[in-house]
PDB file of N, CA and C in Angstrom:
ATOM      1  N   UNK A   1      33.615 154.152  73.592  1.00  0.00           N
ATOM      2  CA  UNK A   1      33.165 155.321  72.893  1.00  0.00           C
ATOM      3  C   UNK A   1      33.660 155.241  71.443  1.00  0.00           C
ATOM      4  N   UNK A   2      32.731 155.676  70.659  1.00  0.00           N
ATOM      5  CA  UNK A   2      33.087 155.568  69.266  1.00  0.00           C
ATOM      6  C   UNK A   2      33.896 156.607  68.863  1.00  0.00           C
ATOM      7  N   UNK A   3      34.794 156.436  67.721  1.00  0.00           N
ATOM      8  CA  UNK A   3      35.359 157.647  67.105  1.00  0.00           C
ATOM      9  C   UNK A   3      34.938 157.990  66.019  1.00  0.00           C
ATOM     10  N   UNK A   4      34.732 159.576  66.197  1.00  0.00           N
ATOM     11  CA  UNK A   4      34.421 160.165  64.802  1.00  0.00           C
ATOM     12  C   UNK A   4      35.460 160.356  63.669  1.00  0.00           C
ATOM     13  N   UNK A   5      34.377 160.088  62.237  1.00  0.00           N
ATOM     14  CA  UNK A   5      35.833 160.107  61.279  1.00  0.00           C
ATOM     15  C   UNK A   5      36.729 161.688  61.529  1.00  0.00           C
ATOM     16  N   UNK A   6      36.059 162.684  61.598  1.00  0.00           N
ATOM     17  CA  UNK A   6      36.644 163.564  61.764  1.00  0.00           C
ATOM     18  C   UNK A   6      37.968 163.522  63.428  1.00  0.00           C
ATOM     19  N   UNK A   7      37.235 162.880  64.008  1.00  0.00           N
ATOM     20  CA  UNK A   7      38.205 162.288  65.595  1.00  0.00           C
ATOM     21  C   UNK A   7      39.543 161.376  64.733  1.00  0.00           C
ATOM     22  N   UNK A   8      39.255 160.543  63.871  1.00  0.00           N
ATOM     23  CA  UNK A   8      40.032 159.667  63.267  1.00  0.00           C
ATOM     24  C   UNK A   8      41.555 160.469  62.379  1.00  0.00           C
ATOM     25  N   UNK A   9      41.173 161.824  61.686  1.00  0.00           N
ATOM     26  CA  UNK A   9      41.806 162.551  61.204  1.00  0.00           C
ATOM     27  C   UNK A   9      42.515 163.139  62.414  1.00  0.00           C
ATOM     28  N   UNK A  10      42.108 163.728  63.223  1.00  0.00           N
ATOM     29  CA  UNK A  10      42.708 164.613  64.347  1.00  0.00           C
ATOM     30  C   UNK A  10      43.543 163.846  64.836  1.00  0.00           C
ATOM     31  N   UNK A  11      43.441 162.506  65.020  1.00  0.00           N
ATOM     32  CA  UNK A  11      44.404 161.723  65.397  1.00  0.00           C
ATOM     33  C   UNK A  11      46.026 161.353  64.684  1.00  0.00           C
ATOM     34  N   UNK A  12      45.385 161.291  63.357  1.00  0.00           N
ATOM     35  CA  UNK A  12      46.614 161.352  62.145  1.00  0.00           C
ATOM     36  C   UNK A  12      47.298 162.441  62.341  1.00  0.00           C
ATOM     37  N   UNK A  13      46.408 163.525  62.739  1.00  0.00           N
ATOM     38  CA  UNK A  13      47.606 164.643  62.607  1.00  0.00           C
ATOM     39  C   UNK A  13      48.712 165.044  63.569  1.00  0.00           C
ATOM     40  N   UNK A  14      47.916 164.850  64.737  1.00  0.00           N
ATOM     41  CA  UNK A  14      49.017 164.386  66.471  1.00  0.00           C
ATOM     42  C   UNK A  14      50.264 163.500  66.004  1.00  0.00           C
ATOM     43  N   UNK A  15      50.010 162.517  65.425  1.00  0.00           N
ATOM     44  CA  UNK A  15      51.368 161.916  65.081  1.00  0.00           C
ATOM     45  C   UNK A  15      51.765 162.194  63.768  1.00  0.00           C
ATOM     46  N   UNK A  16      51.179 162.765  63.325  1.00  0.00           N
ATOM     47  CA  UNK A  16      52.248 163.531  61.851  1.00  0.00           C
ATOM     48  C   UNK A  16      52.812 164.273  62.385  1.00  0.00           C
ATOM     49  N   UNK A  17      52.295 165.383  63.341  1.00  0.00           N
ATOM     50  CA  UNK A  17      53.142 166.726  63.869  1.00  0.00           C
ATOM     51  C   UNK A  17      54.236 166.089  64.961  1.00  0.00           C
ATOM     52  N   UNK A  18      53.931 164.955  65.558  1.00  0.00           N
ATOM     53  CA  UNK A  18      54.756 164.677  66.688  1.00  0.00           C
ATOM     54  C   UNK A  18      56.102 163.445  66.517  1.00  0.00           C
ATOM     55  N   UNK A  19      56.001 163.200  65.005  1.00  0.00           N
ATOM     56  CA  UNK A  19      57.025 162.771  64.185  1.00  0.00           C
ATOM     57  C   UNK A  19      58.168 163.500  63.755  1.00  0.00           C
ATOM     58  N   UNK A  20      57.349 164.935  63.129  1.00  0.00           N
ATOM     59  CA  UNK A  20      58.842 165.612  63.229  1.00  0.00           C
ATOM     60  C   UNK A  20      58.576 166.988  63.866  1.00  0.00           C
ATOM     61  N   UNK A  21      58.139 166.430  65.802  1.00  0.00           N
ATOM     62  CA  UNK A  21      58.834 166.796  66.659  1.00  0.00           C
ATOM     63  C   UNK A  21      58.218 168.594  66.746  1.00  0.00           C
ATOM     64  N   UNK A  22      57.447 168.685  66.235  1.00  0.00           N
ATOM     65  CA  UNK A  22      56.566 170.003  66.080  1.00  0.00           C
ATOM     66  C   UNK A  22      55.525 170.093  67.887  1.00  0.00           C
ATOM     67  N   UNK A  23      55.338 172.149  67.473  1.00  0.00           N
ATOM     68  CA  UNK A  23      54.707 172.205  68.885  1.00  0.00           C
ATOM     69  C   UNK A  23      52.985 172.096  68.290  1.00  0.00           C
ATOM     70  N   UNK A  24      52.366 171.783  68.829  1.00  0.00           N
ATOM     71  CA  UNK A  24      50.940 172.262  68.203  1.00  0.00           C
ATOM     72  C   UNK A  24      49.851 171.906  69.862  1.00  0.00           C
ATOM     73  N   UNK A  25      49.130 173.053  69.642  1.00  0.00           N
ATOM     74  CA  UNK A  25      48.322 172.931  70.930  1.00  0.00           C
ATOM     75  C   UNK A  25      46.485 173.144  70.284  1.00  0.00           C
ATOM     76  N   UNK A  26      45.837 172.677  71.053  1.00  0.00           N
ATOM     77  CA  UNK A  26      44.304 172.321  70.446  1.00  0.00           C
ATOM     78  C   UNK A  26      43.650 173.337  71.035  1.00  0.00           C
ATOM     79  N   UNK A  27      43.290 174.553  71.093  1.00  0.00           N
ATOM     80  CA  UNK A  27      42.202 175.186  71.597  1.00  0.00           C
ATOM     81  C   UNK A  27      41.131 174.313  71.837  1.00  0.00           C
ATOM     82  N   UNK A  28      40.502 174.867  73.236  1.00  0.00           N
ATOM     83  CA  UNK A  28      39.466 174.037  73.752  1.00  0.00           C
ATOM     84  C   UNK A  28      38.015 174.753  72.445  1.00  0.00           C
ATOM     85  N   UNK A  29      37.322 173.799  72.526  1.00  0.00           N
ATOM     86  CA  UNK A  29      35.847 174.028  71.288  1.00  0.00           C
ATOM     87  C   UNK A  29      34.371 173.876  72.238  1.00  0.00           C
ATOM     88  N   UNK A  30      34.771 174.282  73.443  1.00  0.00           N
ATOM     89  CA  UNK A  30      33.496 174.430  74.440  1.00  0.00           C
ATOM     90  C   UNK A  30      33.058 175.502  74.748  1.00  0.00           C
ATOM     91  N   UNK A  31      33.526 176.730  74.265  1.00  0.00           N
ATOM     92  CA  UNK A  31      32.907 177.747  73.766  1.00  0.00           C
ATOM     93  C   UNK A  31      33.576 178.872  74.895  1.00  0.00           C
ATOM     94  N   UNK A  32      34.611 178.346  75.419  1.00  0.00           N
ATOM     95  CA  UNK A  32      35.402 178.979  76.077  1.00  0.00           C
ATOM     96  C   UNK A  32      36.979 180.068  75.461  1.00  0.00           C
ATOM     97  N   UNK A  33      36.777 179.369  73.899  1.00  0.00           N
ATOM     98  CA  UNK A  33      37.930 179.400  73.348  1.00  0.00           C
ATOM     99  C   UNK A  33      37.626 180.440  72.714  1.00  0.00           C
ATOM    100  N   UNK A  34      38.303 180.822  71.389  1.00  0.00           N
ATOM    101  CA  UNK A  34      38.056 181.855  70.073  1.00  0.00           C
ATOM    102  C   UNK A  34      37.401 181.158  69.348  1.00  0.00           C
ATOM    103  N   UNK A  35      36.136 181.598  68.429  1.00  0.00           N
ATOM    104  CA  UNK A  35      35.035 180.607  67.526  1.00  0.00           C
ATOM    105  C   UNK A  35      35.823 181.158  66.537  1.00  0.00           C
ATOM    106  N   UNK A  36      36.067 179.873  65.977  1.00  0.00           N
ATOM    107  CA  UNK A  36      36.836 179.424  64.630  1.00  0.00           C
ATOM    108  C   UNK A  36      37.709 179.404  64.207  1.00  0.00           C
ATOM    109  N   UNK A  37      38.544 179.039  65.605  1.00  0.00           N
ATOM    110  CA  UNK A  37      39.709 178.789  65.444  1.00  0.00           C
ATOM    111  C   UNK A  37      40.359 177.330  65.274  1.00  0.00           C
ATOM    112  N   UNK A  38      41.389 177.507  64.471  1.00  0.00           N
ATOM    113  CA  UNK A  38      41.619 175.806  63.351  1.00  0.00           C
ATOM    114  C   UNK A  38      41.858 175.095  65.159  1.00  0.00           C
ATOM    115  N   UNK A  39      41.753 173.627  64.574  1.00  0.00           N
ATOM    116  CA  UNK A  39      41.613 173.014  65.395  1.00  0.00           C
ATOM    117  C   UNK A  39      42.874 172.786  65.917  1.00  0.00           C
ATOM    118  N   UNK A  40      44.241 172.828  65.313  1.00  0.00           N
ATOM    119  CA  UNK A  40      45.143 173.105  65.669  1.00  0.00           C
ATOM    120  C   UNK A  40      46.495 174.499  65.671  1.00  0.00           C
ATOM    121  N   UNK A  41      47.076 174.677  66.708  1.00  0.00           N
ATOM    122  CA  UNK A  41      47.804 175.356  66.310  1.00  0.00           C
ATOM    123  C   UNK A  41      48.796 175.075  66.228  1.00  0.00           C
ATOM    124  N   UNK A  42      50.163 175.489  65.084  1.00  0.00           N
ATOM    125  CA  UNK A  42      51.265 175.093  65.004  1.00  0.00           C
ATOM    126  C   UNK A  42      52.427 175.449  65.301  1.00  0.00           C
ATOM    127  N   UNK A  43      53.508 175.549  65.241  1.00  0.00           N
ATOM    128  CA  UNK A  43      54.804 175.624  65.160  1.00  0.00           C
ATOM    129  C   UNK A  43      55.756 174.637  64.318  1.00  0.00           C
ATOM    130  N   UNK A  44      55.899 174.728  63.362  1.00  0.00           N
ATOM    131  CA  UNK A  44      57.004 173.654  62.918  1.00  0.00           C
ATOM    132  C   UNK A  44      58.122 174.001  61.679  1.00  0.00           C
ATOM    133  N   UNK A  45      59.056 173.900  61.765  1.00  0.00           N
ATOM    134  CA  UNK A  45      60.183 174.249  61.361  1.00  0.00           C
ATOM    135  C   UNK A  45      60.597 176.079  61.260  1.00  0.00           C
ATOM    136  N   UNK A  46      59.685 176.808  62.421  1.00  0.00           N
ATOM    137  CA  UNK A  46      59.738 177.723  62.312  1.00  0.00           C
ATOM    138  C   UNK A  46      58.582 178.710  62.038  1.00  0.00           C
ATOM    139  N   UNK A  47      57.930 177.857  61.270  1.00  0.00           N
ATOM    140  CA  UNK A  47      56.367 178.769  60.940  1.00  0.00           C
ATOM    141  C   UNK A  47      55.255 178.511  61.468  1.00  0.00           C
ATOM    142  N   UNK A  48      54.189 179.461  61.989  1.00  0.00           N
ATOM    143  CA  UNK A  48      52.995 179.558  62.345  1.00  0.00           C
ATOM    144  C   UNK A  48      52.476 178.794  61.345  1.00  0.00           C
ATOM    145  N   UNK A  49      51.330 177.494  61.613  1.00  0.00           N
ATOM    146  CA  UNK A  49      50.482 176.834  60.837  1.00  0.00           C
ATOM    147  C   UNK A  49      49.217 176.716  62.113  1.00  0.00           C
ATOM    148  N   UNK A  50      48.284 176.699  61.046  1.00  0.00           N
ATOM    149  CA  UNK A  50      46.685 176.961  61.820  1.00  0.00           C
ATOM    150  C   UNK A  50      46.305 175.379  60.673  1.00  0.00           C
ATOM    151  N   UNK A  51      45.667 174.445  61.380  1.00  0.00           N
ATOM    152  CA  UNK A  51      45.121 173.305  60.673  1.00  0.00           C
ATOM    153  C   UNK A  51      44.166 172.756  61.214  1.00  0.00           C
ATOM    154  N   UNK A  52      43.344 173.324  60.412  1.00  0.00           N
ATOM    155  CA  UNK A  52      41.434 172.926  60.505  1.00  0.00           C
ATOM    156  C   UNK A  52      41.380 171.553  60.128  1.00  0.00           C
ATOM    157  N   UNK A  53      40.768 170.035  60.802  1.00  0.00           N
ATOM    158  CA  UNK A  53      40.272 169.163  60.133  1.00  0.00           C
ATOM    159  C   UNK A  53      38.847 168.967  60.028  1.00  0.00           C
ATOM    160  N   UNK A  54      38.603 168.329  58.853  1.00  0.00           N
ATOM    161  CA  UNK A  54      37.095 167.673  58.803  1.00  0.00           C
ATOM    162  C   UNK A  54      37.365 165.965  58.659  1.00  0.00           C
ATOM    163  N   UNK A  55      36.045 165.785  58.806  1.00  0.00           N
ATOM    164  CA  UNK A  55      35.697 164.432  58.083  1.00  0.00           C
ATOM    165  C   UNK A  55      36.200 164.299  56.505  1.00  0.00           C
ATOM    166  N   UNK A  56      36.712 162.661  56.723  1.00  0.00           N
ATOM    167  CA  UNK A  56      36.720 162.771  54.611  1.00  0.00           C
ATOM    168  C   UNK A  56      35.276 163.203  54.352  1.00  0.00           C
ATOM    169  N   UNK A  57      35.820 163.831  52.861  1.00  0.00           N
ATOM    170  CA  UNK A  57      34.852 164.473  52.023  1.00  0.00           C
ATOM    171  C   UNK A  57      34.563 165.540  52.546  1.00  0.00           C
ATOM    172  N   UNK A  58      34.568 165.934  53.430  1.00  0.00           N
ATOM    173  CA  UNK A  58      33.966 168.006  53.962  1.00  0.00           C
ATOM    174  C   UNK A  58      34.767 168.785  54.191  1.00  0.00           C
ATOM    175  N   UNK A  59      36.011 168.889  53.579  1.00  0.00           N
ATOM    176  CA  UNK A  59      37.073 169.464  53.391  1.00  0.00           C
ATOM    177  C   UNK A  59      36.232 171.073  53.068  1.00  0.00           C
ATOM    178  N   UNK A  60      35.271 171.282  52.177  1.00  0.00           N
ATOM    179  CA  UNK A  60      34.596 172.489  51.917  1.00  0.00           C
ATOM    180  C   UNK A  60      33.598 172.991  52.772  1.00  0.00           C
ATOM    181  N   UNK A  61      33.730 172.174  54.031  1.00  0.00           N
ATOM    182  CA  UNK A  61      32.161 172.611  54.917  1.00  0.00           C
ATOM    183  C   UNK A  61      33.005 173.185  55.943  1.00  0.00           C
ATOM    184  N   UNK A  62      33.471 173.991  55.737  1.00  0.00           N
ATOM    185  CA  UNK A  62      34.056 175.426  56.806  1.00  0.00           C
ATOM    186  C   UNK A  62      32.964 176.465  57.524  1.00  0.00           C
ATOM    187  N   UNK A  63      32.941 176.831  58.629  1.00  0.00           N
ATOM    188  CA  UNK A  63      32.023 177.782  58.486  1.00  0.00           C
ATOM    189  C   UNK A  63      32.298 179.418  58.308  1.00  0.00           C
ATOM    190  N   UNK A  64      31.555 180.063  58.555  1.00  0.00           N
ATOM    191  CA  UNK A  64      32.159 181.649  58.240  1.00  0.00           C
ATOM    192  C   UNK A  64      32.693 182.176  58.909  1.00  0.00           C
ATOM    193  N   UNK A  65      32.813 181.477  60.588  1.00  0.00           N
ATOM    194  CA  UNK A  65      33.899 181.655  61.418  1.00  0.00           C
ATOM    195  C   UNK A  65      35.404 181.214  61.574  1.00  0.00           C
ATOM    196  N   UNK A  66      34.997 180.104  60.940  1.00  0.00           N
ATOM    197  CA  UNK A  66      36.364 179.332  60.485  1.00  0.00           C
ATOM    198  C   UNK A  66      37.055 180.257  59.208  1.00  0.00           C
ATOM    199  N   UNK A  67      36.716 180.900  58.427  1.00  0.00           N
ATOM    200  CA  UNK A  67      37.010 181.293  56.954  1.00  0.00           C
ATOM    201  C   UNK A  67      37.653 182.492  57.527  1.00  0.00           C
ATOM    202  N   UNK A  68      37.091 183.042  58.590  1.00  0.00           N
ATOM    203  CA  UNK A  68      37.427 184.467  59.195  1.00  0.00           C
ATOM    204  C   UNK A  68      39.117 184.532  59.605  1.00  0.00           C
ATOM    205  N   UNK A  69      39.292 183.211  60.443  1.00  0.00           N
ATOM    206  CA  UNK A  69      40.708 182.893  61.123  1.00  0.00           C
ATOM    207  C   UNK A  69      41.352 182.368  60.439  1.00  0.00           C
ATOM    208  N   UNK A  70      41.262 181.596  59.192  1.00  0.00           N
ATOM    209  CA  UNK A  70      41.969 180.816  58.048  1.00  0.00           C
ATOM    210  C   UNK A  70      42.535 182.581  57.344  1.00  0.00           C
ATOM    211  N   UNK A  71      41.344 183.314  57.065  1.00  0.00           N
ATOM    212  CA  UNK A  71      41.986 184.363  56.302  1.00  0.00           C
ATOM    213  C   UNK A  71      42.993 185.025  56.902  1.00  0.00           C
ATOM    214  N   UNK A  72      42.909 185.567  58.288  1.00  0.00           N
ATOM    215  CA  UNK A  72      43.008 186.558  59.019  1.00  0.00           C
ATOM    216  C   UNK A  72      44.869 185.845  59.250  1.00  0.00           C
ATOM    217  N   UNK A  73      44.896 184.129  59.989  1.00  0.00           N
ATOM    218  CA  UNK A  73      46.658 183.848  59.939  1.00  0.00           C
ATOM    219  C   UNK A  73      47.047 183.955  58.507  1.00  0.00           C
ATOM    220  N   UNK A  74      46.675 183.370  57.440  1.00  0.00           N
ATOM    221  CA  UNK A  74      47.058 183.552  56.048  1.00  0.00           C
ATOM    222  C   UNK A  74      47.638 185.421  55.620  1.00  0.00           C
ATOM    223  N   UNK A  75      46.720 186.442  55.744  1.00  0.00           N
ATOM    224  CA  UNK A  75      46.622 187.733  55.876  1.00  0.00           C
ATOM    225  C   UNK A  75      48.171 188.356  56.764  1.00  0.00           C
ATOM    226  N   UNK A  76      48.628 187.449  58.150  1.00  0.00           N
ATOM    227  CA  UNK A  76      49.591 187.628  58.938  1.00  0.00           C
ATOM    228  C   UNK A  76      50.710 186.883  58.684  1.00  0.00           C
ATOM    229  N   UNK A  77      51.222 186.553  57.479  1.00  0.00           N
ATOM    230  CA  UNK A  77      52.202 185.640  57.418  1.00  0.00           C
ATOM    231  C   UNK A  77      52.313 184.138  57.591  1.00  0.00           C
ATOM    232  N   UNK A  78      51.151 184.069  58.983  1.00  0.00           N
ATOM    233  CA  UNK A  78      50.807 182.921  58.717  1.00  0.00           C
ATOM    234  C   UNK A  78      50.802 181.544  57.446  1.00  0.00           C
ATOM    235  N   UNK A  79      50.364 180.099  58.092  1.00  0.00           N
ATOM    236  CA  UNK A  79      50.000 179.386  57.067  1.00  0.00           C
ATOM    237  C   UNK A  79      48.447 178.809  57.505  1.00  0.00           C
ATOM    238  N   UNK A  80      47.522 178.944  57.491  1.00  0.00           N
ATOM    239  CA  UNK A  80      46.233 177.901  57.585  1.00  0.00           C
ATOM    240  C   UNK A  80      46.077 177.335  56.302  1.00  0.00           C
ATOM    241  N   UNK A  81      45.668 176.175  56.811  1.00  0.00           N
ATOM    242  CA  UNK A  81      44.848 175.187  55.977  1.00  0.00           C
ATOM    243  C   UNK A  81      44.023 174.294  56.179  1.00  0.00           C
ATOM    244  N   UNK A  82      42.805 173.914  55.704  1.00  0.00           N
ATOM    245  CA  UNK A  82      42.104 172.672  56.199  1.00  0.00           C
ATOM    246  C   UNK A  82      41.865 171.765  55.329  1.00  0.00           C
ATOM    247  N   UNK A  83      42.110 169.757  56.434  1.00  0.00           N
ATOM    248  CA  UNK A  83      42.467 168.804  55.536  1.00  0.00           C
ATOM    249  C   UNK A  83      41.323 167.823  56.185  1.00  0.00           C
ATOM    250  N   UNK A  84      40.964 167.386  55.189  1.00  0.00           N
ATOM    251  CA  UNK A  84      40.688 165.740  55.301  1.00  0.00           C
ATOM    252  C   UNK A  84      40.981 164.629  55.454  1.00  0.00           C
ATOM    253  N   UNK A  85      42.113 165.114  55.469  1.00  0.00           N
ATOM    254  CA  UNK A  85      42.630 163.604  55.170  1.00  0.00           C
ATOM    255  C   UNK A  85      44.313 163.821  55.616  1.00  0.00           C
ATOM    256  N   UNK A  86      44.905 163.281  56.072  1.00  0.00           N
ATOM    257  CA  UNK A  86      46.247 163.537  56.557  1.00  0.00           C
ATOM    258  C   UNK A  86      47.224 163.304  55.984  1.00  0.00           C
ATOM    259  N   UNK A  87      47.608 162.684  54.840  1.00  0.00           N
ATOM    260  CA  UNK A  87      48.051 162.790  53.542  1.00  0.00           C
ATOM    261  C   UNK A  87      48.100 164.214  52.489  1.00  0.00           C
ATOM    262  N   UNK A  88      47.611 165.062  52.932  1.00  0.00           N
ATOM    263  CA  UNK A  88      47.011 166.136  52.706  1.00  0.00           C
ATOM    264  C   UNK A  88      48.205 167.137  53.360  1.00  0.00           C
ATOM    265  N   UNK A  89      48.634 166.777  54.498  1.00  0.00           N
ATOM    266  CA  UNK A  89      49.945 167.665  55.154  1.00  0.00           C
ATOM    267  C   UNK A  89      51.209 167.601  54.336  1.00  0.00           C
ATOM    268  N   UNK A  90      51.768 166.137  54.161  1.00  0.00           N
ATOM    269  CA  UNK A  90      52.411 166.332  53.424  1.00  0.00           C
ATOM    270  C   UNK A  90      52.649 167.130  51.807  1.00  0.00           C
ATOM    271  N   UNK A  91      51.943 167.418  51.497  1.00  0.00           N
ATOM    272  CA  UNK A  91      50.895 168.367  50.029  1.00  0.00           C
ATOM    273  C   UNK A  91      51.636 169.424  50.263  1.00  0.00           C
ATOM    274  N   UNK A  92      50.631 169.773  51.249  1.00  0.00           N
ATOM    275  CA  UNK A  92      50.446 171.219  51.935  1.00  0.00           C
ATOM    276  C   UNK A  92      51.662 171.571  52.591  1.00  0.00           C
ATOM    277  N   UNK A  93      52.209 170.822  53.469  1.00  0.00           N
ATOM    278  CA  UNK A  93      52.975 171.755  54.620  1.00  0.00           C
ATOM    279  C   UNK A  93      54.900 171.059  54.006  1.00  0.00           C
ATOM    280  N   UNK A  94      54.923 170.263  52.882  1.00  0.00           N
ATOM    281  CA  UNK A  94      56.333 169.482  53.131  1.00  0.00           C
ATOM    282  C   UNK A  94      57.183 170.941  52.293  1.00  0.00           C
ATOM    283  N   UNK A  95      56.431 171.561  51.423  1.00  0.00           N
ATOM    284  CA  UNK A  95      57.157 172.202  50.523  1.00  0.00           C
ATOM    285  C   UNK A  95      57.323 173.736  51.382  1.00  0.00           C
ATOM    286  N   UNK A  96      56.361 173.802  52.255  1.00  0.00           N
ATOM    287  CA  UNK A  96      55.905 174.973  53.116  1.00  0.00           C
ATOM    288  C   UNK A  96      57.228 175.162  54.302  1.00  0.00           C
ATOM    289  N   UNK A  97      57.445 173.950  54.987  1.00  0.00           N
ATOM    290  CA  UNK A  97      58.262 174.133  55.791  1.00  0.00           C
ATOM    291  C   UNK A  97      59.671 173.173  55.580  1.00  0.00           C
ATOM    292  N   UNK A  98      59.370 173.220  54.940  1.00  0.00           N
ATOM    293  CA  UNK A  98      60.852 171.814  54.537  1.00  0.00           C
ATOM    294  C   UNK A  98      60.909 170.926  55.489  1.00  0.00           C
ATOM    295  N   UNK A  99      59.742 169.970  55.827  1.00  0.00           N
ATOM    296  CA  UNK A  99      59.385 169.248  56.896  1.00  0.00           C
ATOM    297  C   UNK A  99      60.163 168.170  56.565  1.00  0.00           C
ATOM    298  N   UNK A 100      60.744 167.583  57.957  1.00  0.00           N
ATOM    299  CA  UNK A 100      61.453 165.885  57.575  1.00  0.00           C
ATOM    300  C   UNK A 100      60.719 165.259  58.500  1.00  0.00           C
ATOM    301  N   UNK A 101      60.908 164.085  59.059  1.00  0.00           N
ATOM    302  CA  UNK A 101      60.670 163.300  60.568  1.00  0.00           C
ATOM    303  C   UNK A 101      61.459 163.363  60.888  1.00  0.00           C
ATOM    304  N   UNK A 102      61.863 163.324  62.210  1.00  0.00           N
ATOM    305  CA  UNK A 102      62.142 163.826  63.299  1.00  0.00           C
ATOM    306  C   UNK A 102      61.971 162.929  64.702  1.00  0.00           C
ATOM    307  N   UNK A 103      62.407 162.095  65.162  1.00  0.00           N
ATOM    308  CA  UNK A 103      62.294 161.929  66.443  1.00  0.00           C
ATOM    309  C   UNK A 103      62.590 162.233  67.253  1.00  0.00           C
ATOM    310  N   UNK A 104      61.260 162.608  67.895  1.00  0.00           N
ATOM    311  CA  UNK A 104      61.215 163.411  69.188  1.00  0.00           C
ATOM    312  C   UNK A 104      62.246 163.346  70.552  1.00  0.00           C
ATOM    313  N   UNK A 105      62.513 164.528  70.843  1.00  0.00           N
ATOM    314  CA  UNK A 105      63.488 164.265  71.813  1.00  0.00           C
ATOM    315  C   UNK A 105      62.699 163.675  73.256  1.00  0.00           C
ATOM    316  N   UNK A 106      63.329 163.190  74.145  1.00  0.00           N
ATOM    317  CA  UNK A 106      63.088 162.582  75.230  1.00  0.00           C
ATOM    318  C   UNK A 106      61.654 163.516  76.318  1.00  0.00           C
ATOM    319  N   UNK A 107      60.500 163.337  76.473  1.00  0.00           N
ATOM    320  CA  UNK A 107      59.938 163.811  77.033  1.00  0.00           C
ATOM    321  C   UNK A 107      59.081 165.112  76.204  1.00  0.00           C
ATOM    322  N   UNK A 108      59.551 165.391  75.106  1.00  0.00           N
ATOM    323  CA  UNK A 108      59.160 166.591  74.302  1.00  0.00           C
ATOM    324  C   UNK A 108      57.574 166.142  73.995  1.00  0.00           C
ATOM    325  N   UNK A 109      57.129 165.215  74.152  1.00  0.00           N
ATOM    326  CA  UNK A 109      55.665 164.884  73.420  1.00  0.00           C
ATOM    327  C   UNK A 109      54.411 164.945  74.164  1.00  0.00           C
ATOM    328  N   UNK A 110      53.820 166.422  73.478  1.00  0.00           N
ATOM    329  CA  UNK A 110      52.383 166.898  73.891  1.00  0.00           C
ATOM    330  C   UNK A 110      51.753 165.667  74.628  1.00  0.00           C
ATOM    331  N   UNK A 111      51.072 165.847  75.696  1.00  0.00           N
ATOM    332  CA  UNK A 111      50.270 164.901  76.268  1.00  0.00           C
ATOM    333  C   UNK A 111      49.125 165.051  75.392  1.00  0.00           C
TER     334      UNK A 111
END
């Protein structure tokens, strides 16, 4: 099975978050879940983070459901953001949470 570039990003970010040892869980997107909700949810160094990915380059192709839940955790203290590119966390989230790496303790890592 092929991977999508956007599959390719989602992947970067599982092991960015699971480097330093962060919780983050994926809402299911089969229409069982909340519509437009970031593709991940976070926990890390303490703060709620919501992180939408796209494909490179569609960093701006959000939809109006997505914009709804980006506003709405942002609005709650929250942090959302959506990246393209996973290089993009560090940007975004190093100054946000005073993120280091971290290796994971024994068994701690999301299946």
């Amino acid at each position: 099975m092929a991977t999508t570039p956007e599959g390719i990003v989602k992947k970067g970010v599982k092991a960015w978050l699971t480097k330093r040892n962060a919780y983050y869980y994926m809402p299911m997107s089969n229409g069982m879940g909340r519509v437009g909700a970031p593709d991940f949810i976070v926990c890390l160094a303490g703060r709620f983070i919501g992180i939408e990915t796209k494909a490179p380059g569609k960093r701006r192709n959000t939809t109006a459901n997505q914009d709804r839940e980006i506003r709405w955790i942002n609005r709650s203290g929250g942090f959302a953001i959506v990246i393209d590119d996973v290089s993009q966390l560090d940007e975004l989230l190093g100054a946000y949470c005073a993120c280091k790496s971290e290796e994971p303790e024994t068994g701690s890592k999301p299946a």
